[in-house]
C-alpha atoms as a PDB file:
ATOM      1  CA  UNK A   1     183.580  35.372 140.769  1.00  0.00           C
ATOM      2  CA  UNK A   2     181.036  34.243 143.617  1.00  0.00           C
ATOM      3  CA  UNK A   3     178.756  31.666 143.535  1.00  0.00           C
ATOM      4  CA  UNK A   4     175.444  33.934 143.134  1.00  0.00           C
ATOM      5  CA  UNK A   5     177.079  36.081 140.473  1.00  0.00           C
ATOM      6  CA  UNK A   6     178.028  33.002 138.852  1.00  0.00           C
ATOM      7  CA  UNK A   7     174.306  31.689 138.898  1.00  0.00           C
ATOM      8  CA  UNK A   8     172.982  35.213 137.716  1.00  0.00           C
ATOM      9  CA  UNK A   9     175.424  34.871 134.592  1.00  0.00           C
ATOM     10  CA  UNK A  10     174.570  31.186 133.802  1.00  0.00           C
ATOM     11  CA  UNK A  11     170.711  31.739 134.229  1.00  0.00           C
ATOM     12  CA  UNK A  12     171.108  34.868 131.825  1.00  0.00           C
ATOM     13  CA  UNK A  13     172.841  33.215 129.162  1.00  0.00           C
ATOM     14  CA  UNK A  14     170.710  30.030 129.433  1.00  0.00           C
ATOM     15  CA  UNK A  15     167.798  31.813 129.011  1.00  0.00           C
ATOM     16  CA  UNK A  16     169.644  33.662 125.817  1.00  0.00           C
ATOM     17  CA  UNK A  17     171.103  30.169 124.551  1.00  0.00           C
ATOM     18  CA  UNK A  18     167.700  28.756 124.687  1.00  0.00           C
ATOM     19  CA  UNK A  19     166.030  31.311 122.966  1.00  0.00           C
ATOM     20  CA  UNK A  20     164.345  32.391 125.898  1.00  0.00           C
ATOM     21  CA  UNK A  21     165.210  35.799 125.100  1.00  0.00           C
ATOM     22  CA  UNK A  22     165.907  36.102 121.427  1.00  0.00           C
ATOM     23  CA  UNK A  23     167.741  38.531 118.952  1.00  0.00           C
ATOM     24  CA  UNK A  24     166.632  42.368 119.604  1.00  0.00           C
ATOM     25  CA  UNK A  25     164.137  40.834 122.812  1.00  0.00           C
ATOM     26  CA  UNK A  26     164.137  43.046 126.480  1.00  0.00           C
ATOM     27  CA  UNK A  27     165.748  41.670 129.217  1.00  0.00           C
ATOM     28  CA  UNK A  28     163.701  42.021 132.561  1.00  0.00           C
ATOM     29  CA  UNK A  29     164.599  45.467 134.578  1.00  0.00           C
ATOM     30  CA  UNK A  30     167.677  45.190 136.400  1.00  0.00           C
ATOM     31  CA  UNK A  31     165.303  45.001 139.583  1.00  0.00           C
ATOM     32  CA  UNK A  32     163.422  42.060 138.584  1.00  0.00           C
ATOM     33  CA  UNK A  33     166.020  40.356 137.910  1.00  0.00           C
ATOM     34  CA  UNK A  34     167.367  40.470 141.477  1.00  0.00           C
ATOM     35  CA  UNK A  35     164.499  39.909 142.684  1.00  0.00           C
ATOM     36  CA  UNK A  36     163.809  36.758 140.575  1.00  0.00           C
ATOM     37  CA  UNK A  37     167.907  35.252 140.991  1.00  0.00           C
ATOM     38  CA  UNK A  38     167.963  36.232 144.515  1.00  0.00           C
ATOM     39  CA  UNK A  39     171.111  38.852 143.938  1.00  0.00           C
ATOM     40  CA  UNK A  40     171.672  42.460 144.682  1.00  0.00           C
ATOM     41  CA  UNK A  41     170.956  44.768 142.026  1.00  0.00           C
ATOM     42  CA  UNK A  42     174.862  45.604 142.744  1.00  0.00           C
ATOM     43  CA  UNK A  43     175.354  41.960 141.288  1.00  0.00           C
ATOM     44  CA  UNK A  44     173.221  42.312 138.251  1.00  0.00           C
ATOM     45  CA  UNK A  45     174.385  45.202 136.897  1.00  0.00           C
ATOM     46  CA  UNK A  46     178.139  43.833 136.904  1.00  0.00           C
ATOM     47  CA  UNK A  47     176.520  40.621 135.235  1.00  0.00           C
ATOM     48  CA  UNK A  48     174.927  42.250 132.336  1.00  0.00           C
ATOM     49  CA  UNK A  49     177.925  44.750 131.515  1.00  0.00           C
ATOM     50  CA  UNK A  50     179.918  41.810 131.574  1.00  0.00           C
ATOM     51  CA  UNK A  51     177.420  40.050 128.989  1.00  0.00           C
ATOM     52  CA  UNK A  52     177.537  43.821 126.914  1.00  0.00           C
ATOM     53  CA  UNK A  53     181.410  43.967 126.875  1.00  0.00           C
ATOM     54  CA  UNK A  54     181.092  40.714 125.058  1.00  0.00           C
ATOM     55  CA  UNK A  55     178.361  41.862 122.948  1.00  0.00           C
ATOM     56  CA  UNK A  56     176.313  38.889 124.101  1.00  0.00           C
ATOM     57  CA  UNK A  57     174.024  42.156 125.390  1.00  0.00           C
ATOM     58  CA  UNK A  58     173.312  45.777 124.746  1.00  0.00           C
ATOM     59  CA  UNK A  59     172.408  48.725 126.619  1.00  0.00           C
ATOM     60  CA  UNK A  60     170.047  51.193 126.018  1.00  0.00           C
ATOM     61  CA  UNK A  61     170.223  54.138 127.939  1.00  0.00           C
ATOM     62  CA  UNK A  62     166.532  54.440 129.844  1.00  0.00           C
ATOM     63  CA  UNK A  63     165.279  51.521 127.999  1.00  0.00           C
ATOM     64  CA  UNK A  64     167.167  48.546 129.223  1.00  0.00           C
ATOM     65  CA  UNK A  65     169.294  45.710 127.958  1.00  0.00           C
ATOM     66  CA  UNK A  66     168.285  43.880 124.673  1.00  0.00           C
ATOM     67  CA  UNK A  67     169.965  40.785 123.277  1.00  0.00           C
ATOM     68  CA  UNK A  68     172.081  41.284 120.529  1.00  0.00           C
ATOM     69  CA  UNK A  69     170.982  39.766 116.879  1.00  0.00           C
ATOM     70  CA  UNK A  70     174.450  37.969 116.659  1.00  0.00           C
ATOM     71  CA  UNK A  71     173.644  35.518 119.606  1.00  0.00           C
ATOM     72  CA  UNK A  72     172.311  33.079 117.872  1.00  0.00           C
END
């Protein structure tokens, strides 16, 4: 894993661990998000189906990603 993927998955769950973002709550658009880490959107979007496989995340098709209600 590089160094600025690495930072887009820290910052994400940081801002999950501290509540940040809490149970059921929208993640920013996969575009602000690389905007705001400095990462291609290429980046992100490995990031957060990394963070869905462990159900940290979920997907919703059109919608965006949501934080599970199980992260806390």
């Amino acid at each position: 894993m590089g160094e600025v993927t690495a930072n887009v998955e820290n910052t994400v769950r940081g801002w999950i661990s501290a509540g940040e973002y809490g149970p059921g709550a929208r993640l920013p658009s996969e575009r602000q998000l690389a905007a705001e880490l400095s990462a291609g959107r290429t980046t992100v979007r490995l990031v957060l189906a990394r963070l869905a496989a462990e159900g940290l995340i979920r997907s919703e098709h059109g919608r965006g990603y949501f934080v599970c209600e199980q992260s806390r």
